[in-house]
Protein backbone atom coordinates (compact mmCIF):
# COMPACT_ATOMS: atom_id res chain seq x y z
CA UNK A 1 33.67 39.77 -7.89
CA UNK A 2 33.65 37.31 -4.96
CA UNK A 3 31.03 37.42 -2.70
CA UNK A 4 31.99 38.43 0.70
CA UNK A 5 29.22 37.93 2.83
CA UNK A 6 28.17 34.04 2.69
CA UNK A 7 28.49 30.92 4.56
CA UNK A 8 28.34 27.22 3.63
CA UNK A 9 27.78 24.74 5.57
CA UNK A 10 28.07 20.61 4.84
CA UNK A 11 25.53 18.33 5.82
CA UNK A 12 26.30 14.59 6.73
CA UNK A 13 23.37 12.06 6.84
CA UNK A 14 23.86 8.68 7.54
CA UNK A 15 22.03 5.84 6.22
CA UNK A 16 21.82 2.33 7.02
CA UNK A 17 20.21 -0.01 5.64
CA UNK A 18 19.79 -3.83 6.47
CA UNK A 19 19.52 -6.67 4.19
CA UNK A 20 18.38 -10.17 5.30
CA UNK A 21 18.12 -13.41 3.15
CA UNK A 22 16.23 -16.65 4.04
CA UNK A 23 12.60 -18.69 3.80
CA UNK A 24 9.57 -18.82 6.23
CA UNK A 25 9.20 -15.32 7.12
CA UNK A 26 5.84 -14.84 6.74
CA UNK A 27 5.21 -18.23 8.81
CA UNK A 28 7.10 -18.02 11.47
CA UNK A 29 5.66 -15.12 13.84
CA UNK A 30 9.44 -15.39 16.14
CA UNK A 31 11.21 -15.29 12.90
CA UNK A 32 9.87 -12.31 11.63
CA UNK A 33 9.68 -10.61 14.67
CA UNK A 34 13.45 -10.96 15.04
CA UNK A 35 14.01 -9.28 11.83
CA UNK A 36 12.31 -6.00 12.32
CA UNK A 37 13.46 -2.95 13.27
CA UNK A 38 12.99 -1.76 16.85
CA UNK A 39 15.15 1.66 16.43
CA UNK A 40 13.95 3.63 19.18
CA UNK A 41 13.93 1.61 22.68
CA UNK A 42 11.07 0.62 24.43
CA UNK A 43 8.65 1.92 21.86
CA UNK A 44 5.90 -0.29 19.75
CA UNK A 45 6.05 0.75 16.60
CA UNK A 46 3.57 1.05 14.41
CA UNK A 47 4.26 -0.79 10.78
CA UNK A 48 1.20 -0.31 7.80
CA UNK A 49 1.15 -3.55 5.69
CA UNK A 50 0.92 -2.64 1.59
CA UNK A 51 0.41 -6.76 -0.59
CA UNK A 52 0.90 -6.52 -4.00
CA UNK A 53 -2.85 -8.41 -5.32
CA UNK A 54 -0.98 -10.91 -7.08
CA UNK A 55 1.29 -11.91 -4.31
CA UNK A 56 -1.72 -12.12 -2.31
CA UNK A 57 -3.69 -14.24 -4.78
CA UNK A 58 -0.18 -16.41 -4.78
CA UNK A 59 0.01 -16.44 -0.90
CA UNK A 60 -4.35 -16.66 0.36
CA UNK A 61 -2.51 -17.37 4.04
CA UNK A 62 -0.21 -14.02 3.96
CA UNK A 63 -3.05 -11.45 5.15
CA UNK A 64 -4.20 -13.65 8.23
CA UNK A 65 -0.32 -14.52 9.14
CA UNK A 66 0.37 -11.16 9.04
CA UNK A 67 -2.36 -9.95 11.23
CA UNK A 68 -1.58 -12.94 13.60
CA UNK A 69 1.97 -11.75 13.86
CA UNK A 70 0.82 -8.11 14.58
CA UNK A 71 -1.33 -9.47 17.57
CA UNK A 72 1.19 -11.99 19.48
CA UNK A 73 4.04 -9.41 18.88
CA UNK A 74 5.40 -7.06 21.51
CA UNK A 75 7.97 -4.90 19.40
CA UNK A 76 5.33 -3.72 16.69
CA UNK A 77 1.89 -3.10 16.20
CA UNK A 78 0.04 -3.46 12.96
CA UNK A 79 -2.31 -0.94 11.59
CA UNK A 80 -5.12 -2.09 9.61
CA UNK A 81 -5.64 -4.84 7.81
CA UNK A 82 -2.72 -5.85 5.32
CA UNK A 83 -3.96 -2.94 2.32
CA UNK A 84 -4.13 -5.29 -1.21
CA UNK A 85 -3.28 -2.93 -4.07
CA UNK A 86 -2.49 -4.24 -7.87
CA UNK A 87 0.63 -3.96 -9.17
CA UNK A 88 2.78 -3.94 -11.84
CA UNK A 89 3.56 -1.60 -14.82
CA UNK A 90 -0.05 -0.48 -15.83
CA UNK A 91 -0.16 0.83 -11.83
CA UNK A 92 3.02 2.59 -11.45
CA UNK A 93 1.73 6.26 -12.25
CA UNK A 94 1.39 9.22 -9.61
CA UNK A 95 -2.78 8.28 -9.28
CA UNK A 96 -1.48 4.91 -7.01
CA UNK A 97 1.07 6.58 -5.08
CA UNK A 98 -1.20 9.20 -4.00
CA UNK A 99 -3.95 6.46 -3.45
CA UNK A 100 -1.38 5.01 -0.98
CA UNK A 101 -0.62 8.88 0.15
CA UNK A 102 -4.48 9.12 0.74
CA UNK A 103 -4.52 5.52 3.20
CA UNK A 104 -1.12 6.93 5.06
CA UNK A 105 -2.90 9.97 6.03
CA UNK A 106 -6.00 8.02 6.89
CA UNK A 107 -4.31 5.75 9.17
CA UNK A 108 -2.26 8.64 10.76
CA UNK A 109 1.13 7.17 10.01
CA UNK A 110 4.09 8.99 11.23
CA UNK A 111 7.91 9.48 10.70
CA UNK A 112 8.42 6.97 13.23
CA UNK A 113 6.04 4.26 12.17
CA UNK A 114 6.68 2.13 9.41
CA UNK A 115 5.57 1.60 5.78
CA UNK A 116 6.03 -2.66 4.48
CA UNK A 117 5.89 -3.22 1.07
CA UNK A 118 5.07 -6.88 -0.40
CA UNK A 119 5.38 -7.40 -3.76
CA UNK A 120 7.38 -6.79 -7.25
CA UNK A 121 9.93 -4.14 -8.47
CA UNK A 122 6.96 -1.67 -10.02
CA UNK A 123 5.10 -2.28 -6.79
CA UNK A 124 8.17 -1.16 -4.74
CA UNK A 125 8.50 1.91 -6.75
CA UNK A 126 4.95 2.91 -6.14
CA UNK A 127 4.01 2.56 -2.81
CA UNK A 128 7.98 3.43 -1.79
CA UNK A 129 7.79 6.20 -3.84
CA UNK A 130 4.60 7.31 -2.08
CA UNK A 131 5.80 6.77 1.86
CA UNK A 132 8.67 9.07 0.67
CA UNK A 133 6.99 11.50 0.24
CA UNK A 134 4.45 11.68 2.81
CA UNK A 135 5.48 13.60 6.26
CA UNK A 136 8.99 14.53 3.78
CA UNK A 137 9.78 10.70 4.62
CA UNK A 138 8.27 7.63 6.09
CA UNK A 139 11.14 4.51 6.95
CA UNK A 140 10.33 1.36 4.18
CA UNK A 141 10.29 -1.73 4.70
CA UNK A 142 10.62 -4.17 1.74
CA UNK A 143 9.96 -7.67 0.76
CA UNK A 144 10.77 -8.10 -2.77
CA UNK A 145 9.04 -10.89 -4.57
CA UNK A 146 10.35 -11.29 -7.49
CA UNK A 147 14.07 -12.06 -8.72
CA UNK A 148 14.43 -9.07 -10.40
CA UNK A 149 13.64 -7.15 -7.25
CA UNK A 150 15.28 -9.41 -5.22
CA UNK A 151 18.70 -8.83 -7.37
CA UNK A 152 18.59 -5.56 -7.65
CA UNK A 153 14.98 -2.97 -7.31
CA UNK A 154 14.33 -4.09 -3.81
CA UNK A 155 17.86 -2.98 -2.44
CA UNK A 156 18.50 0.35 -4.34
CA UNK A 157 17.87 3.92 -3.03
CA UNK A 158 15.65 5.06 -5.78
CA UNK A 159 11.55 5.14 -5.93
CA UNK A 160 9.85 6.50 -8.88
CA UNK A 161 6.45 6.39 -11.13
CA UNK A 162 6.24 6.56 -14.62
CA UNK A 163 4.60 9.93 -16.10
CA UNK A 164 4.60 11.77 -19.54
CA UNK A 165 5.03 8.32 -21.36
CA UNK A 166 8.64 8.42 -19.59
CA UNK A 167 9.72 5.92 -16.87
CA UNK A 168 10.93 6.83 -13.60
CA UNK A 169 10.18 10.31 -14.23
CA UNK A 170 8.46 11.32 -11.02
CA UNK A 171 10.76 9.43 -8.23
CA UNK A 172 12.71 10.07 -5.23
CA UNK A 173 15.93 9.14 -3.11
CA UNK A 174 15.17 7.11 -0.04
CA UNK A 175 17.12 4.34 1.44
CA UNK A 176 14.77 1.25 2.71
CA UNK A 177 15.39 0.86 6.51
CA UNK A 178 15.06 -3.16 6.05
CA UNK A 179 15.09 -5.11 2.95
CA UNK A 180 14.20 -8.76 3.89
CA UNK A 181 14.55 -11.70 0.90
CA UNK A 182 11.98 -14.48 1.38
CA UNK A 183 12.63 -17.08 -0.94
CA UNK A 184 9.30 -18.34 -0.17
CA UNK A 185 8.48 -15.99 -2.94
CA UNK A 186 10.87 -17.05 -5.70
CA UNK A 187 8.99 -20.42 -5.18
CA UNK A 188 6.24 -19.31 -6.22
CA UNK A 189 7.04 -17.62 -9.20
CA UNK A 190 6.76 -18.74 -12.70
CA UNK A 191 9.24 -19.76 -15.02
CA UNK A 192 9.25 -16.74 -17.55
CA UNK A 193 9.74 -14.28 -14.53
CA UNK A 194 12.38 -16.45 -12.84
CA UNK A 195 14.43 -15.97 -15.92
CA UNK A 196 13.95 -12.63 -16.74
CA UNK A 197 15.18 -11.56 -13.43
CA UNK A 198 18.55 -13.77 -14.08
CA UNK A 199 19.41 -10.50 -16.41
CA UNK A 200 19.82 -8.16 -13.96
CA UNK A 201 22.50 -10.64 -12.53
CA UNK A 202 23.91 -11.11 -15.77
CA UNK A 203 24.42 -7.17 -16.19
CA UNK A 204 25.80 -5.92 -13.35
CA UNK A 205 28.32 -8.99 -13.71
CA UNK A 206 29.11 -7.90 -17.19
CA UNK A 207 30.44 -4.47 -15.64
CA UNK A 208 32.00 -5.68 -12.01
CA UNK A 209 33.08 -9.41 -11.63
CA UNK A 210 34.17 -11.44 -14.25
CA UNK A 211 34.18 -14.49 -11.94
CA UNK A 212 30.39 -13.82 -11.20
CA UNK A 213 29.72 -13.79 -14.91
CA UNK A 214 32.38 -17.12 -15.68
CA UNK A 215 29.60 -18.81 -12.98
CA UNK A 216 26.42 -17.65 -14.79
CA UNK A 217 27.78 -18.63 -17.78
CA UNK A 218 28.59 -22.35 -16.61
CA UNK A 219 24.91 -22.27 -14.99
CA UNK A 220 22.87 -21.40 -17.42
CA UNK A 221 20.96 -24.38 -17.28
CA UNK A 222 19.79 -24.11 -13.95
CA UNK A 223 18.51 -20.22 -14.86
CA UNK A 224 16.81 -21.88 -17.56
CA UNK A 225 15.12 -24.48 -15.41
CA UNK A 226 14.58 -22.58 -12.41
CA UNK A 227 16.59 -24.21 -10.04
CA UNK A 228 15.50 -22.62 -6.36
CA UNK A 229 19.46 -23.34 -4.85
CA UNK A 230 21.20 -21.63 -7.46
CA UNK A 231 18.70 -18.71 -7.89
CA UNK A 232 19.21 -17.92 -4.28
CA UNK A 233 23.07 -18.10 -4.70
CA UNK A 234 22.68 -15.89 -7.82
CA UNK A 235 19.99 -13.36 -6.03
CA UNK A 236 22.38 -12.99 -2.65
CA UNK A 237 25.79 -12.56 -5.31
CA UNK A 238 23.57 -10.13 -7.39
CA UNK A 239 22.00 -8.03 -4.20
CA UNK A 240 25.42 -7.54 -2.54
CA UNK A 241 27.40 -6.07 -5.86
CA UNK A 242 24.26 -3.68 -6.35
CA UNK A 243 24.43 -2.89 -2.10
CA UNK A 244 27.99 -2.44 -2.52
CA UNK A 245 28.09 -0.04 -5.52
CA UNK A 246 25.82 2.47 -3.56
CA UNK A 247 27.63 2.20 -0.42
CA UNK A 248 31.33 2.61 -2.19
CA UNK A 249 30.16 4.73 -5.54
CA UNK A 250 30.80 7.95 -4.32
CA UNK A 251 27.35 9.02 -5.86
CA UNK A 252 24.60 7.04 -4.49
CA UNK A 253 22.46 9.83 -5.27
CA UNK A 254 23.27 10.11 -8.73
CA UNK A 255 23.68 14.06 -8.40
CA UNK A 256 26.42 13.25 -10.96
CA UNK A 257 26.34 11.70 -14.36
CA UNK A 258 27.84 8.15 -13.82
CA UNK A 259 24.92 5.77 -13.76
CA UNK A 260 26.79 2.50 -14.17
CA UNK A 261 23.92 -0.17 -13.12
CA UNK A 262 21.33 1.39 -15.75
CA UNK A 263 23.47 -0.62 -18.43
CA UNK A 264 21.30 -1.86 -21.05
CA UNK A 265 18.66 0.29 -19.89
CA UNK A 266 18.35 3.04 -21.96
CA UNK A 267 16.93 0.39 -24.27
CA UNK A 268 14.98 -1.57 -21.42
CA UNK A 269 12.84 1.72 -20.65
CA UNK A 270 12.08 2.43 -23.77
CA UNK A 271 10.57 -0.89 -24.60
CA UNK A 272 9.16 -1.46 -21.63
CA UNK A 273 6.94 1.70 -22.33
CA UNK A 274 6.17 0.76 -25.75
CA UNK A 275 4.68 -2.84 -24.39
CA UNK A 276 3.18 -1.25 -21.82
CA UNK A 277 4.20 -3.36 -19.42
CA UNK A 278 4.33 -6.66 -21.64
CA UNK A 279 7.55 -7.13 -22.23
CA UNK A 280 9.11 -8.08 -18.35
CA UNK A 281 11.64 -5.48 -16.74
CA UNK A 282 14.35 -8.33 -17.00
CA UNK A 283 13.45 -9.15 -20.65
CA UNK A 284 14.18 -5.85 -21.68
CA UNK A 285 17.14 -5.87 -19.75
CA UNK A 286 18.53 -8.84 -21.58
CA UNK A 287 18.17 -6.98 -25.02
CA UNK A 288 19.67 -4.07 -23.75
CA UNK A 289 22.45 -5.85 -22.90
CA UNK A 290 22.79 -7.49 -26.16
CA UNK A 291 22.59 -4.09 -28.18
CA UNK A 292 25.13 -2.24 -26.54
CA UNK A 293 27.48 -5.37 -25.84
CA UNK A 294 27.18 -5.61 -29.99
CA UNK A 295 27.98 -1.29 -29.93
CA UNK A 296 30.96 -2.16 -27.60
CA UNK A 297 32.86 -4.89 -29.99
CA UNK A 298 32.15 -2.19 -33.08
CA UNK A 299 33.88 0.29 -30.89
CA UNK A 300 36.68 -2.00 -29.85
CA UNK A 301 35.72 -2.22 -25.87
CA UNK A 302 35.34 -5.81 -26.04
CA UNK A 303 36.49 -8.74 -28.66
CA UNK A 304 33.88 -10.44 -30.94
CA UNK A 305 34.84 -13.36 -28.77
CA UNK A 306 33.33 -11.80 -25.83
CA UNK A 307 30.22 -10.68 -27.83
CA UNK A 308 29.40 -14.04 -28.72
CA UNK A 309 29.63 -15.12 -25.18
CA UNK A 310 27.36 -12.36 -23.90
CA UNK A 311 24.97 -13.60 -26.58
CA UNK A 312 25.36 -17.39 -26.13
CA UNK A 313 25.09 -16.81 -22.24
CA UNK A 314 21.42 -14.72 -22.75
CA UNK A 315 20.20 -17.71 -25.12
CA UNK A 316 21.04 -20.33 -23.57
CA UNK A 317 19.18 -18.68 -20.35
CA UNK A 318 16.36 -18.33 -22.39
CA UNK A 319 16.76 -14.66 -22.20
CA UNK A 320 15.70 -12.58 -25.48
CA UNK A 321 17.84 -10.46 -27.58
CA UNK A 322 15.14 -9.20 -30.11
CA UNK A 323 11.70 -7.94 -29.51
CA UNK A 324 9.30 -7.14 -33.16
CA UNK A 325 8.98 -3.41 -31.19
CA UNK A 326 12.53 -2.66 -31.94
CA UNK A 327 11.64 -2.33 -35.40
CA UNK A 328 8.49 0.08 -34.75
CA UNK A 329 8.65 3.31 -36.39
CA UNK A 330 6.90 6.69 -36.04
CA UNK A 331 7.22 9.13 -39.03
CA UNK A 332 10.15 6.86 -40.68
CA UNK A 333 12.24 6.89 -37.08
CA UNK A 334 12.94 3.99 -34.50
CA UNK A 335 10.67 4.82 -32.02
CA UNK A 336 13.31 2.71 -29.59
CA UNK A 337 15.70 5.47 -30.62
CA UNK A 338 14.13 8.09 -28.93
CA UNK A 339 15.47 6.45 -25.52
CA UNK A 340 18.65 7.37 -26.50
CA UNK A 341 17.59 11.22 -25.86
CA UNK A 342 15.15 10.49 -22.94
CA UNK A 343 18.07 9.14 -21.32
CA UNK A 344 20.25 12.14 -21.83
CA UNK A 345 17.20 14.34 -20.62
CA UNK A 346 17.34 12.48 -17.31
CA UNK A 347 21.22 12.75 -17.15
CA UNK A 348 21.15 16.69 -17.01
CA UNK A 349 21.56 16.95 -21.12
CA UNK A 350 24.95 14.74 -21.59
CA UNK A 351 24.84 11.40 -22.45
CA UNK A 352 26.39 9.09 -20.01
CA UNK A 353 26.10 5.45 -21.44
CA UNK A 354 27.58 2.28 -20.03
CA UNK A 355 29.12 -0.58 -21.27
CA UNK A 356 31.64 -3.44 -20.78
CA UNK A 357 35.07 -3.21 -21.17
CA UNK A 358 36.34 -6.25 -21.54
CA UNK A 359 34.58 -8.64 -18.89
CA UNK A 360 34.18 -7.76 -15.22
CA UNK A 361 35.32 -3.67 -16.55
CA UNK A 362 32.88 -1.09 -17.64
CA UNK A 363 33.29 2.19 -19.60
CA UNK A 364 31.04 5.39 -20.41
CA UNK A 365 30.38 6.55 -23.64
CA UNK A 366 29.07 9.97 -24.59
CA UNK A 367 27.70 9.92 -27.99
CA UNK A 368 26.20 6.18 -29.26
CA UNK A 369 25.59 6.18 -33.57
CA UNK A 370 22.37 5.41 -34.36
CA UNK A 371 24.42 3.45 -37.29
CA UNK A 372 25.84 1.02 -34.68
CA UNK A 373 22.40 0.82 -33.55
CA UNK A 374 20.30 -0.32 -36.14
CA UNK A 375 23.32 -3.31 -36.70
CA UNK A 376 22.96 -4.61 -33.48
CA UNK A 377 19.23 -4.51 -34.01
CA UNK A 378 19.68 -6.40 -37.85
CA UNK A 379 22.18 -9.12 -35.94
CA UNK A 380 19.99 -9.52 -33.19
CA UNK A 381 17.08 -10.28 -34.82
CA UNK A 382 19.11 -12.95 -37.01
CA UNK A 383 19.99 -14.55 -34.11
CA UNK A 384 16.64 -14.55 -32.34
CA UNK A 385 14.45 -15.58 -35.06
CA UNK A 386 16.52 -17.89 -36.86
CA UNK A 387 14.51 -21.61 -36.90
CA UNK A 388 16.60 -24.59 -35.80
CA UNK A 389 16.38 -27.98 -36.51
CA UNK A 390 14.42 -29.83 -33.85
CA UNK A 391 16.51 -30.29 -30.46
CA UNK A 392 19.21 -27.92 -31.47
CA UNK A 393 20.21 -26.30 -28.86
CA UNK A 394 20.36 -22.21 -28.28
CA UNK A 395 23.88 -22.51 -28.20
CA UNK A 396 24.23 -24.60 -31.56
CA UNK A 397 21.72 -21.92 -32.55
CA UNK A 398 24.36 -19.05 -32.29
CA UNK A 399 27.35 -20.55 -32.93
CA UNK A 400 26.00 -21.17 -36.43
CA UNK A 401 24.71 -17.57 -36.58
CA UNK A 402 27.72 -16.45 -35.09
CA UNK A 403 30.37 -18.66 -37.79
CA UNK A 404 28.09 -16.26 -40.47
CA UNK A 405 27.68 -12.91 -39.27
């Protein structure tokens, strides 16, 4: 029988949230100034300062430029020192958030001050993760640092630690007020971690602009050599299609299944964990991509054509496409396998994979073979360990591989 007696009622909350490219940030007190927030009128408000230890170690002059900005300003004040904290994959866990919790409450830091983050994607995750859920909400700032977070991390809506040997398992919604992108920081960076960040770029181009991917694919060599002009090109291309599918997706909350920018990482989690913390997000990412673009062709989603131009496009980036954990076993099983299930877990119990369609077009997939698998895994590792002749390129590399497979 119906019920009789009830009411329902629809709640509408608006978010907004800004997103600001350039350089010099950090030393130009007027610059910054400009670009934070002064939401309510007339007030001062009151912004906490979290550094990531290795961008601090990177950046000795950050702290004190900072702390100058906080005394010649008139639109915020700055509490404390800047707080250094490490960061990175070993530190994302519930014991740093509440840490961070623990200096929030010290400080007396309210739902109308301000919480700035400095550093990485795991570092963002932690200490964002932490000011949402003190006082049911603190406003973010965030300065991503890395091109990984830059791309993609730094702009989403999600926070989250990694608990029970699962990552992301302990996490929240919350929307950054302000996401500012110093390429200062990209500068600074080395090679390997310029690089791996070029995969998140590379994946959500697989799935939603064919064009974007036709570029990468023609610029491969400046991923590979880490050159700053196109990296910003790529970062501001890469940040807008992520801004753009939260904003238009229907879903930003993920309350349903669809989960179309976690392609390739049902694979990418899972290693991650089981290098704990070695392997780079992006890294990951790239082999993800490679698996379940090789599960797509078997399936008939995209050509073989295709497949070898995903591949050729991750090599020649100097992106892996193998990793020796992928053949790790527990009790006679993949252990990489088990991400497969761990990723229907954090769906609500259906499996909701994605992956290309052609290029520039994605498609789900509810059920992936463990048979398909373990091929892409075999091809893969041909490809990434075979030994060419001195100077042959990545590209000769595969195309060889490719002629044999």
């Amino acid at each position: 029988m119906p019920i009789k007696n009830h009411f329902s009622i629809k709640i509408n909350v608006p978010f907004v949230s800004n997103v600001i490219f350039g350089s010099n940030f950090f030393s130009s007190p007027i610059r910054l100034e400009n670009a934070l927030p002064s939401p309510e009128k007339g007030k001062k408000h009151k912004i906490i300062f979290f550094v990531e230890k290795r961008v601090a170690s990177l950046f000795p002059s950050l702290s004190n430029n900072i702390k100058v900005i906080g005394r010649s300003s008139k639109k915020i004040e700055i509490i404390g020192e800047p707080i250094i904290l490490p960061g990175g994959e070993q530190n994302k866990n519930i014991g740093s958030s509440l840490k961070i919790c623990s200096i929030l409450s010290k400080y007396k830091i309210c739902r109308q001050s301000f919480v700035s983050v400095i550093g990485g994607g795991a570092f963002l995750d932690t200490a964002c993760f932490a000011a949402s859920i003190a006082h049911r909400g603190i406003r973010q700032i965030r300065f991503p640092t890395t091109v990984v977070s830059q791309c993609d991390s730094g702009i989403g809506v999600k926070n989250g630690v990694n608990i029970f040997g699962k990552k992301n398992y302990a996490g929240t919604f919350a929307p950054p007020y302000l996401v500012i992108n110093d390429f200062d920081f990209i500068a600074a960076l080395d090679r390997r971690e310029m690089i791996a960040g070029s995969a998140e770029a590379i994946k959500v181009a697989l799935i939603k602009d064919a064009a974007f991917f036709e570029l990468i694919s023609k610029k491969t060599a400046e991923i590979k050599t880490g050159n700053l002009p196109f990296y910003r090109e790529l970062i501001r291309k890469c940040a807008k299609l992520h801004a753009e599918h939260i904003q238009n997706s229907g879903d930003p909350f993920e309350f349903g299944s669809a989960r179309p920018l976690d392609f390739g990482h049902w694979i990418a989690h899972k290693l991650e964990a089981m290098s704990a913390g070695q392997i780079r997000h992006g890294e990951a990412v790239a082999i993800g991509i490679a698996s379940d673009s090789f599960f797509a062709a078997e399936k008939g989603f995209i050509t073989k054509i295709e497949l070898e131009k995903i591949i050729k496009t991750l090599l020649d980036c100097a992106l892996p496409v193998w990793h020796k954990l992928l053949k790790k076993k527990k009790n006679g099983r993949f252990i990489v396998l088990d991400g497969i299930e761990e990723f229907r877990e954090h769906l609500g119990g259906k499996l909701h994979i994605t992956i290309p369609r052609g290029i520039g077009q994605k498609i789900e997939v509810n059920e992936m073979d463990e048979k398909t698998i373990l091929e892409s895994f075999a091809y893969l590792s041909r490809l990434q360990n075979h030994k060419p002749k001195p100077m042959a390129s990545a590209t000769a590399r595969f195309m060889t591989l490719a002629a044999g497979s």
